[in-house]
N, C-alpha and C. Protein backbone atom coordinates (compact mmCIF):
# COMPACT_ATOMS: atom_id res chain seq x y z
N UNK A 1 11.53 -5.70 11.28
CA UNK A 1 12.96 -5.36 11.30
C UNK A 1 13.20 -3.95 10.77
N UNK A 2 12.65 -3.31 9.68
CA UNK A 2 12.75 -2.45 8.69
C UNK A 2 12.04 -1.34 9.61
N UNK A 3 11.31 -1.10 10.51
CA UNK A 3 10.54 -0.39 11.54
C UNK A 3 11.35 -0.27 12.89
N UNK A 4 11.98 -1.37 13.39
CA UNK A 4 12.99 -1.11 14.48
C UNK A 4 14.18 -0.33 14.08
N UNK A 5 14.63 -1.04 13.05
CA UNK A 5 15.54 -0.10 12.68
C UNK A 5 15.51 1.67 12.32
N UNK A 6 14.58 1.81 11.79
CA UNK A 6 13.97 3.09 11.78
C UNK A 6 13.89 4.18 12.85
N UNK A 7 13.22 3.03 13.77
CA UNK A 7 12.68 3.79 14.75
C UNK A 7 14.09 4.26 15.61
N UNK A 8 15.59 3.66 15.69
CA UNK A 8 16.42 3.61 16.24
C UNK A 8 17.34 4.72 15.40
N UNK A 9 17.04 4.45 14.32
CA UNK A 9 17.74 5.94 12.63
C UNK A 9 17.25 7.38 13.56
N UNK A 10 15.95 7.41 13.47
CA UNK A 10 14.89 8.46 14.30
C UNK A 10 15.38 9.05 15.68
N UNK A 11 15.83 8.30 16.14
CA UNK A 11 16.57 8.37 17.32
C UNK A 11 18.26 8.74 17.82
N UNK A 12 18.97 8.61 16.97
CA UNK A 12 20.18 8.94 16.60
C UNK A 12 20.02 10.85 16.17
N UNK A 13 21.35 11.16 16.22
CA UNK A 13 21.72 12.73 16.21
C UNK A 13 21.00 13.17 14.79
N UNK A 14 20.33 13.98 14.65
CA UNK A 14 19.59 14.35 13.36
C UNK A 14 20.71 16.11 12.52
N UNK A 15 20.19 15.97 11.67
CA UNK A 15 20.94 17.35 11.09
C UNK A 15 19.62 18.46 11.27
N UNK A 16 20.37 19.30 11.87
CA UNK A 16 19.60 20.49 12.55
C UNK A 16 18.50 20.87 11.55
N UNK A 17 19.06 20.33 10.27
CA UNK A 17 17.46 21.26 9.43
C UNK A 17 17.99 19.98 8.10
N UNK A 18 16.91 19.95 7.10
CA UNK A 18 16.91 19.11 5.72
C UNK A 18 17.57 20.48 4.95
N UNK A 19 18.94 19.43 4.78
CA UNK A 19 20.16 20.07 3.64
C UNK A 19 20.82 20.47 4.48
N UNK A 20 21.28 20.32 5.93
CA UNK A 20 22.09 20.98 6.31
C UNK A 20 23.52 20.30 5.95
N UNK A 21 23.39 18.79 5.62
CA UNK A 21 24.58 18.06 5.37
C UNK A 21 25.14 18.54 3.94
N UNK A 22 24.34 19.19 3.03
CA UNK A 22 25.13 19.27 1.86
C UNK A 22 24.83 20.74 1.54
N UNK A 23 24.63 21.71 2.36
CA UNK A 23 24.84 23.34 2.61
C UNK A 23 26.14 24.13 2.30
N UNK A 24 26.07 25.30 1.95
CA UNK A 24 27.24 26.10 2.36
C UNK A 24 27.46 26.20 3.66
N UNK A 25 28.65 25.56 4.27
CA UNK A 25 28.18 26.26 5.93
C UNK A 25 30.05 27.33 6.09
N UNK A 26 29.17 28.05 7.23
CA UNK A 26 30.46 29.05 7.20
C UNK A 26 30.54 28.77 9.08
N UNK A 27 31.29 29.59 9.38
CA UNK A 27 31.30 29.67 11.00
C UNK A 27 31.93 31.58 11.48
N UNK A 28 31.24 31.84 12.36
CA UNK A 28 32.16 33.27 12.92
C UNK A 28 32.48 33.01 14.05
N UNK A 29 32.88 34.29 14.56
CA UNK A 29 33.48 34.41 15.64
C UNK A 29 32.85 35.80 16.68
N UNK A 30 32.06 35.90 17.57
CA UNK A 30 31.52 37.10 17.45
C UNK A 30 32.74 37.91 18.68
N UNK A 31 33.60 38.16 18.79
CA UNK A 31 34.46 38.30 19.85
C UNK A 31 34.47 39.10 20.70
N UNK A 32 34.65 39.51 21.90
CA UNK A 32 34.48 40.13 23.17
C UNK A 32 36.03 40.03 23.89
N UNK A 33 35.81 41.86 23.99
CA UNK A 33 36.91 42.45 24.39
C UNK A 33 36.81 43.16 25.16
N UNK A 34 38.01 43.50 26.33
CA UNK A 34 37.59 44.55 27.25
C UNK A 34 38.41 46.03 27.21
N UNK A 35 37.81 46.87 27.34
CA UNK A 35 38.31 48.05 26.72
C UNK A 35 38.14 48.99 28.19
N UNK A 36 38.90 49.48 28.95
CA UNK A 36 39.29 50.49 30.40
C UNK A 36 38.21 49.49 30.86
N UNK A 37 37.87 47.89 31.08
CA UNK A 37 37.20 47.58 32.03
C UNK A 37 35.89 47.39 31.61
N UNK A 38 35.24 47.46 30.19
CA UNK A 38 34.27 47.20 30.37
C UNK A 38 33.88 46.33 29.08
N UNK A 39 33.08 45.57 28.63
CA UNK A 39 33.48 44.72 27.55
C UNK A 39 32.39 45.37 26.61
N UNK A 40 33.71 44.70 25.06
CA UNK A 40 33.13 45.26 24.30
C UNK A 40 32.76 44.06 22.91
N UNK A 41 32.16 44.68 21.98
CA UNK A 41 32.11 43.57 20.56
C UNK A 41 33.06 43.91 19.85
N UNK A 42 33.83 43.47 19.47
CA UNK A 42 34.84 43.63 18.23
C UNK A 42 34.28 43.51 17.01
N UNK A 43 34.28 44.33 15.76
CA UNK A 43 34.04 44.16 14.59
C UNK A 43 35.04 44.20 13.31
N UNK A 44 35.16 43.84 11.91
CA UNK A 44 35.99 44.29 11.30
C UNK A 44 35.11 44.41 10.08
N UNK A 45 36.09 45.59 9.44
CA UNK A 45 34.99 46.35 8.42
C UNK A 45 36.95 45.72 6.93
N UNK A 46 35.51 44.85 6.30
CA UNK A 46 36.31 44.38 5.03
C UNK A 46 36.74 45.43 4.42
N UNK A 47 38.02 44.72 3.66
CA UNK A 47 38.96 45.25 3.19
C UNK A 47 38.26 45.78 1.82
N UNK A 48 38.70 47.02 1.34
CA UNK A 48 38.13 47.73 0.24
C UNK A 48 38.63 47.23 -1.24
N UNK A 49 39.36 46.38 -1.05
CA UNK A 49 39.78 45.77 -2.16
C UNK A 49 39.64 44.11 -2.71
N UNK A 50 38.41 43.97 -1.10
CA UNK A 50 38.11 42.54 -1.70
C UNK A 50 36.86 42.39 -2.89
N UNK A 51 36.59 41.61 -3.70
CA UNK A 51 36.15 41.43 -4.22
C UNK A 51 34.53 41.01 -4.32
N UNK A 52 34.54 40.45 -2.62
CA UNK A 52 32.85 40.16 -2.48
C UNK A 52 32.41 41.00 -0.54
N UNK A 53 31.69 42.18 -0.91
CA UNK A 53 31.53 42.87 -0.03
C UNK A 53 32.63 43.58 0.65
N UNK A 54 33.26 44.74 0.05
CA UNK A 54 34.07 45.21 0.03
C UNK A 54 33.53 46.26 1.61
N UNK A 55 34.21 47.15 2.62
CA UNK A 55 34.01 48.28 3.15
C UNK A 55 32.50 47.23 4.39
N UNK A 56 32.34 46.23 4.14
CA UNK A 56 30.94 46.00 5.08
C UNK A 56 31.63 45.33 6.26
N UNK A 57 30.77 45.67 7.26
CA UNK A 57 31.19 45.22 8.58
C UNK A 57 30.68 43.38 8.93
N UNK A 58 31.83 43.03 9.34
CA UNK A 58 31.35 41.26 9.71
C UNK A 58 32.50 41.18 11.16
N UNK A 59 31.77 39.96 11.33
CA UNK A 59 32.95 39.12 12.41
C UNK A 59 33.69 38.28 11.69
N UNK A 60 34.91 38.04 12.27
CA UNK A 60 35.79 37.21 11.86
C UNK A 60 34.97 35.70 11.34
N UNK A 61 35.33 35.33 10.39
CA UNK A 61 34.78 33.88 10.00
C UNK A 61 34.91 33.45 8.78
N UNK A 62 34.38 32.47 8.13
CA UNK A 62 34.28 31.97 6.92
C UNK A 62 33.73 30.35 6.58
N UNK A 63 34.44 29.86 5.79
CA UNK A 63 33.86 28.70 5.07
C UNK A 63 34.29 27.82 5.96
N UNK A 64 33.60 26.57 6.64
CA UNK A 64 34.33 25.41 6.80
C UNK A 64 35.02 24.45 5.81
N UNK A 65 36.37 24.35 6.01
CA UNK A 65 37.33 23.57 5.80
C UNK A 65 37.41 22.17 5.40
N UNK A 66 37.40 21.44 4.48
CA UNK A 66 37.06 19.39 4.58
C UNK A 66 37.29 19.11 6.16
N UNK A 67 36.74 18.16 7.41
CA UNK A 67 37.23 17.76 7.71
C UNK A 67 37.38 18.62 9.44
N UNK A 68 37.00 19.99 9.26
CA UNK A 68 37.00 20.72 10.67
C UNK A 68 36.04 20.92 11.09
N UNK A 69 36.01 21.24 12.12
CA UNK A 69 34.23 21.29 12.91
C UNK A 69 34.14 23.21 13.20
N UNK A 70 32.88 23.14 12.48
CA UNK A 70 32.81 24.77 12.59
C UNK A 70 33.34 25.86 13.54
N UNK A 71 33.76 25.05 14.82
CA UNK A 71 34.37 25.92 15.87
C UNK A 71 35.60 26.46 15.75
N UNK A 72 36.50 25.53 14.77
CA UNK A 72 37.71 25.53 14.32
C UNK A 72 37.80 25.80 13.10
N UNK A 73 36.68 26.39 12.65
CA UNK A 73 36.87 27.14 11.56
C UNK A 73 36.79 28.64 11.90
N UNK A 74 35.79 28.85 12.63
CA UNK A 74 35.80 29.93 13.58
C UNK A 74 37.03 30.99 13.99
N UNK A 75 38.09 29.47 14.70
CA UNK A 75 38.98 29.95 15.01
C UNK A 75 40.39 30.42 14.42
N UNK A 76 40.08 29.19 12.54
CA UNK A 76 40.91 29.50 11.74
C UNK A 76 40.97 30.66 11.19
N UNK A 77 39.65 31.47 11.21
CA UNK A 77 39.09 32.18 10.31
C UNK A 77 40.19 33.50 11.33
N UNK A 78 39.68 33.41 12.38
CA UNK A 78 39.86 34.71 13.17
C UNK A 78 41.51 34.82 13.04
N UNK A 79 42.11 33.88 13.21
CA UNK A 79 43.56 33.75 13.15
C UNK A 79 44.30 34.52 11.90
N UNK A 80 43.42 34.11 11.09
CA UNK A 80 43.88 34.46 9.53
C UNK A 80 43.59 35.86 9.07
N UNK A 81 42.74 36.37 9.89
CA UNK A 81 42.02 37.62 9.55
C UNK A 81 42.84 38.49 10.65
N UNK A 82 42.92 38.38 11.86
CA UNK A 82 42.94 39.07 13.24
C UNK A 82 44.60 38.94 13.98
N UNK A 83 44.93 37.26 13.43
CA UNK A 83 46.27 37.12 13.76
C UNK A 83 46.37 36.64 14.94
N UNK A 84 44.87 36.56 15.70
CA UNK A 84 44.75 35.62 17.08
C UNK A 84 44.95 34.20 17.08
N UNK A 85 46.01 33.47 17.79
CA UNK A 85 46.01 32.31 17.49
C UNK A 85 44.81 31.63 18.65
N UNK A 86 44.29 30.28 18.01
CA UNK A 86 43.11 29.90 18.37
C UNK A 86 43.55 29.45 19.76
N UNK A 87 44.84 28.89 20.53
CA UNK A 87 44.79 29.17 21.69
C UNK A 87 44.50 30.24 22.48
N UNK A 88 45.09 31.52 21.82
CA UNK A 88 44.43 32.59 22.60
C UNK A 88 43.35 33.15 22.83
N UNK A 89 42.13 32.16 22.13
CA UNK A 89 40.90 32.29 22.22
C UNK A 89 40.31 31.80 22.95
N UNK A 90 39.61 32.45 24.10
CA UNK A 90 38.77 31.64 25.19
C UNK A 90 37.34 31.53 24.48
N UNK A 91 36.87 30.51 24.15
CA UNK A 91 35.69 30.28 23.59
C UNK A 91 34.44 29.96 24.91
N UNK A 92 33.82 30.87 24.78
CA UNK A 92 32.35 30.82 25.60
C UNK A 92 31.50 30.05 25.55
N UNK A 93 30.97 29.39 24.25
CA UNK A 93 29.99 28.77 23.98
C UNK A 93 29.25 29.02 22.52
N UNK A 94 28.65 28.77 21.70
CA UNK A 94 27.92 28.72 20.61
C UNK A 94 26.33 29.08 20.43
N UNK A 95 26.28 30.10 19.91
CA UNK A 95 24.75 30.67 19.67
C UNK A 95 24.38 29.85 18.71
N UNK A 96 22.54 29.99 18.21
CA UNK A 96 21.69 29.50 17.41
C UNK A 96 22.52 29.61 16.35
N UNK A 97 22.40 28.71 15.09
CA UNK A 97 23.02 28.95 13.81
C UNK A 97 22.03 29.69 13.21
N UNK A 98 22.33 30.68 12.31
CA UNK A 98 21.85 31.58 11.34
C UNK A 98 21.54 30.50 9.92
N UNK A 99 20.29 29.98 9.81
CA UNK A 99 19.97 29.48 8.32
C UNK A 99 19.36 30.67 7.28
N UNK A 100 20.72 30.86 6.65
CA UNK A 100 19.94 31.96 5.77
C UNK A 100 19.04 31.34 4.53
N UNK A 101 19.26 30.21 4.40
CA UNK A 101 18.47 29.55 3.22
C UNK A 101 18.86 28.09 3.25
N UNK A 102 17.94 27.10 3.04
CA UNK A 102 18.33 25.47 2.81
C UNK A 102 19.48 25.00 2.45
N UNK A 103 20.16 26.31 1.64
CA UNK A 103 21.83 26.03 1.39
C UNK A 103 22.81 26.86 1.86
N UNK A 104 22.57 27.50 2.57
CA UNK A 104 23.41 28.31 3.46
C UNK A 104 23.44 28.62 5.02
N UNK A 105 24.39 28.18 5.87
CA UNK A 105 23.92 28.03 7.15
C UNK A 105 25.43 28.41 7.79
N UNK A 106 25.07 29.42 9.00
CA UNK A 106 26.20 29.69 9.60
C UNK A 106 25.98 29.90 11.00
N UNK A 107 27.39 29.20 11.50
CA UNK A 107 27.20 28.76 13.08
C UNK A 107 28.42 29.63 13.75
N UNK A 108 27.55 30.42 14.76
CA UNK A 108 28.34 31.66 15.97
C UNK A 108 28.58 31.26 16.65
N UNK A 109 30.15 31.52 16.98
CA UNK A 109 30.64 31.12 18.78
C UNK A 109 31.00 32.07 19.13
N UNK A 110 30.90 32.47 20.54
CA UNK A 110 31.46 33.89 21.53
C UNK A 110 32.55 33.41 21.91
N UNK A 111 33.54 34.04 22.08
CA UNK A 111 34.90 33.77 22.60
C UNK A 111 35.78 35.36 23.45
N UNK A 112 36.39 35.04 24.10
CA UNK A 112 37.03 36.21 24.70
C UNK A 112 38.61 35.81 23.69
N UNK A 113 38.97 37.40 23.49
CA UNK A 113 39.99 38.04 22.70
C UNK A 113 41.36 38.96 23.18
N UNK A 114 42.45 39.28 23.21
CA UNK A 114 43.07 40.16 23.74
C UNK A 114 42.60 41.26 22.92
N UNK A 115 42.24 42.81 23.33
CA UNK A 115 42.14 43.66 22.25
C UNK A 115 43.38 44.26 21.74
N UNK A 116 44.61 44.30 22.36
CA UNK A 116 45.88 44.55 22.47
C UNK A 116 46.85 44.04 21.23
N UNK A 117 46.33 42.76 20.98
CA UNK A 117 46.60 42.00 19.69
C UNK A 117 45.96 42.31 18.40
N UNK A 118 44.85 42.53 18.26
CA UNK A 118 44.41 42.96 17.20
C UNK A 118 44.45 44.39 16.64
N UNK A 119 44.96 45.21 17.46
CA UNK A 119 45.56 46.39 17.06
C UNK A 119 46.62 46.38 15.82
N UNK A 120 47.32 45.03 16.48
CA UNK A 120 49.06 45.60 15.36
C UNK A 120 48.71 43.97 14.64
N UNK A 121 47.94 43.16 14.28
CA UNK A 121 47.95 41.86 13.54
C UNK A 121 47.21 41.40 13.14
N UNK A 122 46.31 42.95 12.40
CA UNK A 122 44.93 42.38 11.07
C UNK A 122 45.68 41.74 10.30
N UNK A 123 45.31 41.00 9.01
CA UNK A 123 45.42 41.05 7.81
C UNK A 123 44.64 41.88 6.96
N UNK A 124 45.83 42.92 6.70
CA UNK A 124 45.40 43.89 6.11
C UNK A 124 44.77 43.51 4.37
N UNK A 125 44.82 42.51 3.94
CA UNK A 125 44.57 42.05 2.46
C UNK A 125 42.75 42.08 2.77
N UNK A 126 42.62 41.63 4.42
CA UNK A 126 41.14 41.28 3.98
C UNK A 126 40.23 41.88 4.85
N UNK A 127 41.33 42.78 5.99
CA UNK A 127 40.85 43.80 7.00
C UNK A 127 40.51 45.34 6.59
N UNK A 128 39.85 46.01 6.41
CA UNK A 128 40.15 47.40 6.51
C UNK A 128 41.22 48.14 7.80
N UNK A 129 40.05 47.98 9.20
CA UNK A 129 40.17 48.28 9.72
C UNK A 129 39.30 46.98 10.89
N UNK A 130 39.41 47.46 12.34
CA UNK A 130 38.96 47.19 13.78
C UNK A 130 38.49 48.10 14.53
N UNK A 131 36.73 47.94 14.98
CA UNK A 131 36.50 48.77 15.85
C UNK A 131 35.79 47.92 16.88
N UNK A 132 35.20 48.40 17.95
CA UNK A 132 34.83 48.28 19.20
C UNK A 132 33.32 48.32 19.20
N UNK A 133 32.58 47.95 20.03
CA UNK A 133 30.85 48.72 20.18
C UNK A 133 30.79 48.39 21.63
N UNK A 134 30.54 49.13 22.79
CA UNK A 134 30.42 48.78 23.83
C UNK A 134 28.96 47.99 24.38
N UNK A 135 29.09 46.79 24.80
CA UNK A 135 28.29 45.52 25.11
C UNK A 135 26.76 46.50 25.50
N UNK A 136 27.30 47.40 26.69
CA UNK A 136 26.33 48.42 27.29
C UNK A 136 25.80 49.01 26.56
N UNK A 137 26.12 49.75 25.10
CA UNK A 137 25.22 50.28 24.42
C UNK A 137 24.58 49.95 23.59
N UNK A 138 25.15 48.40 23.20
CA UNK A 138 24.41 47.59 21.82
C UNK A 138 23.12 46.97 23.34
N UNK A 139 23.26 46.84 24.31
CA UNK A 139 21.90 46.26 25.45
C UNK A 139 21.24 47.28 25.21
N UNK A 140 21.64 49.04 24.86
CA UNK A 140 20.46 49.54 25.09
C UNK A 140 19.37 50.15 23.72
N UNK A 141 20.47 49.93 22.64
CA UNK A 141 20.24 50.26 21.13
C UNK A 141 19.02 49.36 20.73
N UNK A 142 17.92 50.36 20.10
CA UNK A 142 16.67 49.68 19.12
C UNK A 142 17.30 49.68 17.95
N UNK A 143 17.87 48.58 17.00
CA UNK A 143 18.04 48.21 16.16
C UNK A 143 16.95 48.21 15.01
N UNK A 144 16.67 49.17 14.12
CA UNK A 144 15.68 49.25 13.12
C UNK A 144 15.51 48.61 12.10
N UNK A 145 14.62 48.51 11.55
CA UNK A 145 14.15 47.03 10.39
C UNK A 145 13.66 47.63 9.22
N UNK A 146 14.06 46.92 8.26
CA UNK A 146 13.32 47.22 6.84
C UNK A 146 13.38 46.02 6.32
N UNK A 147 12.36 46.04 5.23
CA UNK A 147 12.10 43.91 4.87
C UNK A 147 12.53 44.30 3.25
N UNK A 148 12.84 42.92 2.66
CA UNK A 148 13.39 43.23 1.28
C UNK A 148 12.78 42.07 0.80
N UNK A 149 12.00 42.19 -0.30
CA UNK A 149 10.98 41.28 -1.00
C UNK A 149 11.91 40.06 -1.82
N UNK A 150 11.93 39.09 -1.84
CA UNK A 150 12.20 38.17 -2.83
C UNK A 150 11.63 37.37 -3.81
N UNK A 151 11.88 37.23 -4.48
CA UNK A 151 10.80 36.68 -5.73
C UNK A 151 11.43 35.48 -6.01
N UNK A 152 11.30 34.43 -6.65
CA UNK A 152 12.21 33.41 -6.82
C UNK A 152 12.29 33.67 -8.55
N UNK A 153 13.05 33.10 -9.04
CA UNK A 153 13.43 33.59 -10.58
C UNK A 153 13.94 32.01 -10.96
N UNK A 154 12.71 31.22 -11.55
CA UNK A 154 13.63 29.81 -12.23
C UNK A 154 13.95 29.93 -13.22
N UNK A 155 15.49 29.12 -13.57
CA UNK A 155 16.12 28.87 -14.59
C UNK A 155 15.92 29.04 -16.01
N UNK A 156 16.38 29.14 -16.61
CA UNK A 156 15.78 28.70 -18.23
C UNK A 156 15.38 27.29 -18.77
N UNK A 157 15.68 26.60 -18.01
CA UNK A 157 15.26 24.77 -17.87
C UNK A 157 14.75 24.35 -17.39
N UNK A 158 13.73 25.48 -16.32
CA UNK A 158 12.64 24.84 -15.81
C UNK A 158 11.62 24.20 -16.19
N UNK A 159 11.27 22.60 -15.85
CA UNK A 159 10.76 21.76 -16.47
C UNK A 159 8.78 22.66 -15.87
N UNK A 160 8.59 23.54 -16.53
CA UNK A 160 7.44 23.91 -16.25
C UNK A 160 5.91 23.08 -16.90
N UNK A 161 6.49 22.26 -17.74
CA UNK A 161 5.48 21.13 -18.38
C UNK A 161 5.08 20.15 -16.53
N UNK A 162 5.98 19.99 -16.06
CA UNK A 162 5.76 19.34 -15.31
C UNK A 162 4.63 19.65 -14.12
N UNK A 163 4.85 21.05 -13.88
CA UNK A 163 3.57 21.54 -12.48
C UNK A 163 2.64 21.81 -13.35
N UNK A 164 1.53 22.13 -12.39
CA UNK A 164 0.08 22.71 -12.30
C UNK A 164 0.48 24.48 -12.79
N UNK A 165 -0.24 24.48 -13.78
CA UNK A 165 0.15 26.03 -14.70
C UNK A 165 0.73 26.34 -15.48
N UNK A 166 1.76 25.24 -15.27
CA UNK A 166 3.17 25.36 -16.31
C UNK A 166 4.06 26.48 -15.79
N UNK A 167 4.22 27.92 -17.19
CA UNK A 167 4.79 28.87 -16.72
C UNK A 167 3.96 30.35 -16.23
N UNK A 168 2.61 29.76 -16.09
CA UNK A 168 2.14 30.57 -15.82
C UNK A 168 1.87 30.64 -13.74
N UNK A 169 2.67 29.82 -13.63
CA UNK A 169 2.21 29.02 -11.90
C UNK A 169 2.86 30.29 -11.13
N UNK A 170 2.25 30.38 -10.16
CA UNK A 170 2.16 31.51 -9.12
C UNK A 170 3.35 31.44 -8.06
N UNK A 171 4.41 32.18 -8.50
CA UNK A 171 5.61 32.21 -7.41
C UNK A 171 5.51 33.22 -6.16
N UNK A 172 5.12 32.30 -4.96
CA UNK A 172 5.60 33.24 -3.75
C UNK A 172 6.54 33.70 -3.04
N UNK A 173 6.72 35.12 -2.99
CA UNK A 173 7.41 35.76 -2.80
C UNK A 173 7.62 35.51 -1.21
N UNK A 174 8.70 36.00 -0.95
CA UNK A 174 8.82 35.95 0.60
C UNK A 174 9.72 37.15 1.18
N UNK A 175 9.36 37.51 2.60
CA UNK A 175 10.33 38.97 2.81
C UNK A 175 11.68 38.19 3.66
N UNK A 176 12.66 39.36 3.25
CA UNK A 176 13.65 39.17 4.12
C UNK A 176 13.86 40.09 5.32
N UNK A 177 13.66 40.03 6.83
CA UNK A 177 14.23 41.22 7.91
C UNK A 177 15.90 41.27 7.84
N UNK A 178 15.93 42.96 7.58
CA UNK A 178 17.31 43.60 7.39
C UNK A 178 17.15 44.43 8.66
N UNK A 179 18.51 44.29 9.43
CA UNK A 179 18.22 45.17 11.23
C UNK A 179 19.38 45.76 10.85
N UNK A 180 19.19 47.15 11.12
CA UNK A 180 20.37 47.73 11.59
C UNK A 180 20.85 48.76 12.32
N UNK A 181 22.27 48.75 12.47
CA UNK A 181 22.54 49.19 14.07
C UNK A 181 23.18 50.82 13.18
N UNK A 182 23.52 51.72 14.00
CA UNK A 182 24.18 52.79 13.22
C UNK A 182 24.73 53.15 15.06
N UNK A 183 26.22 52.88 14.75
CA UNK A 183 27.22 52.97 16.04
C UNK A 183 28.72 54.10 14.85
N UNK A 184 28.55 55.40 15.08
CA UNK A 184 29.49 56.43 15.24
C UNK A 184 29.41 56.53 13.62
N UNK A 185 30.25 56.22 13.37
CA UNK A 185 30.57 56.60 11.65
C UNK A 185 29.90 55.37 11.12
N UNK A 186 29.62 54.15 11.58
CA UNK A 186 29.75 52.66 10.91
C UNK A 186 27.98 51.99 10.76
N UNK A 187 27.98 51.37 9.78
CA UNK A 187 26.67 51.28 9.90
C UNK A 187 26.54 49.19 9.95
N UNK A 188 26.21 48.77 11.23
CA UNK A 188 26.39 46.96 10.80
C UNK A 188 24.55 46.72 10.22
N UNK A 189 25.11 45.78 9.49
CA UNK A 189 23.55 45.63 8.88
C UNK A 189 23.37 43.89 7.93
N UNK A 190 23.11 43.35 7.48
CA UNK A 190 22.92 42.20 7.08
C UNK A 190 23.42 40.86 8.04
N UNK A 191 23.76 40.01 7.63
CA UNK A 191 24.00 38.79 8.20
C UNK A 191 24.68 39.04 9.83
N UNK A 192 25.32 40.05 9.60
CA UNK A 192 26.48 40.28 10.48
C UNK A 192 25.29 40.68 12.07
N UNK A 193 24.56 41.76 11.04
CA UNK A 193 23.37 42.61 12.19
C UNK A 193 22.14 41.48 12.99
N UNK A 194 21.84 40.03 11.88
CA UNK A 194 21.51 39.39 12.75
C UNK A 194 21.90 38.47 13.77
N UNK A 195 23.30 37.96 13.43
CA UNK A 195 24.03 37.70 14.82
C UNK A 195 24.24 37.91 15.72
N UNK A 196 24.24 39.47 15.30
CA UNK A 196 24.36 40.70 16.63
C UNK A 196 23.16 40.65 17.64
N UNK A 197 22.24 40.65 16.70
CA UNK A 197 20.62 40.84 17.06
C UNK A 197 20.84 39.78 18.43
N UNK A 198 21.00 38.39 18.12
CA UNK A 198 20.53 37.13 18.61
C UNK A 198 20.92 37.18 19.75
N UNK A 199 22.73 37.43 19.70
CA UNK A 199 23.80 37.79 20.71
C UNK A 199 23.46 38.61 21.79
N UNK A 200 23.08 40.07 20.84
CA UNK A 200 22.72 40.97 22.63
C UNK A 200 21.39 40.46 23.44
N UNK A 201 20.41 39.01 22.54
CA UNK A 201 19.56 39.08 23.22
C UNK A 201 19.58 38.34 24.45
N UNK A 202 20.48 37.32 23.98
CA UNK A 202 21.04 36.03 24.74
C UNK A 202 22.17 37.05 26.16
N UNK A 203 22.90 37.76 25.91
CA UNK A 203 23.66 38.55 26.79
C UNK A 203 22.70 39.76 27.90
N UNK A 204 21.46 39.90 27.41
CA UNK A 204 20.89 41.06 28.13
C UNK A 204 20.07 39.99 29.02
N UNK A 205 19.75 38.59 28.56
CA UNK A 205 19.26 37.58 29.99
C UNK A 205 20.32 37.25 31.00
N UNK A 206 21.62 37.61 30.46
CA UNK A 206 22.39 36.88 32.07
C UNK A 206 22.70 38.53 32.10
N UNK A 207 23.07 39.41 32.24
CA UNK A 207 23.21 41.14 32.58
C UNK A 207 22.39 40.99 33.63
């Protein structure tokens, strides 16, 4: 009994990765606009007076909500930021989620945008500004890499009686890939730059 049942648990919808049910999860919006005819990425470069990543470039997005499904957070996010209401969002479809770590996980949807609207209805509290990158030149841009070492750093309560070494036990380090794009004055680079990454790769197979 305890084996059928199992085998039927096994079989049912799984969570994309272990911890994704009790993660930070966020959602964006990567949006696409057309500018004299030819489409473009929309970006917004945070407001200089926020408090966590001030002046850095992201897509519209944020935290999911109790109770909403990341698409509609997506769309809350953009609304609140951009002033697009989520009807006026034609949603495309959903890229790979970005797991930046066992507790942090964030899920991209493409959507078409008016660019006409987001001219006069940032929220300026959490917008700087809005710019453009044309689709055509992020297809033809080498995006450059540099890796950033991590070390893990445990607590002051780490029960180190417990492993092999104690506190002398051997922490592996691991790298992080940082890509980034440098489009006119603006430089996109972290979380934001690997969305981008994923996006133009997925867009330069149907081109």
């Amino acid at each position: 009994m305890f084996i059928d049942q199992l085998k039927s648990d096994l079989h049912q919808s799984q969570p994309l990765f272990i911890g994704e049910e009790t993660a930070f999860k966020a959602a964006v919006l990567v949006p696409l606009v057309q500018v004299n005819g030819e489409w473009h990425v929309l970006f917004e470069v945070r407001s200089l007076t926020m408090r966590k990543q001030p002046g850095d470039i992201s897509f519209p997005g944020g935290k999911l909500d109790g109770g909403e499904t990341a698409q509609e957070a997506a769309l809350r996010e953009t609304y609140e930021e951009l002033g697009i209401p989520p009807e006026s969002v034609k949603v495309l479809g959903q890229l790979s989620p970005y797991i930046a770590s066992p507790s942090f996980v964030v899920y991209p949807f493409v959507g078409i945008i008016d660019e006409q609207q987001v001219k006069h209805s940032f929220n300026q509290e959490e917008v700087e500004e809005t710019f453009t990158v044309p689709l055509s030149w992020l297809s033809q841009y080498e995006p450059y890499l540099h890796h950033v070492s991590v070390q893990p750093t445990p607590g002051e309560d780490f029960p180190y009686e417990k492993i092999m070494n104690g506190e002398k036990y051997s922490w592996g380090s691991r790298s992080i890939e940082e890509w980034f794009y440098d489009y006119n004055r603006y430089t996109i680079w972290g979380l934001t730059a690997r969305i981008l990454k994923h996006f133009v790769m997925v867009a330069k197979r149907n081109s």
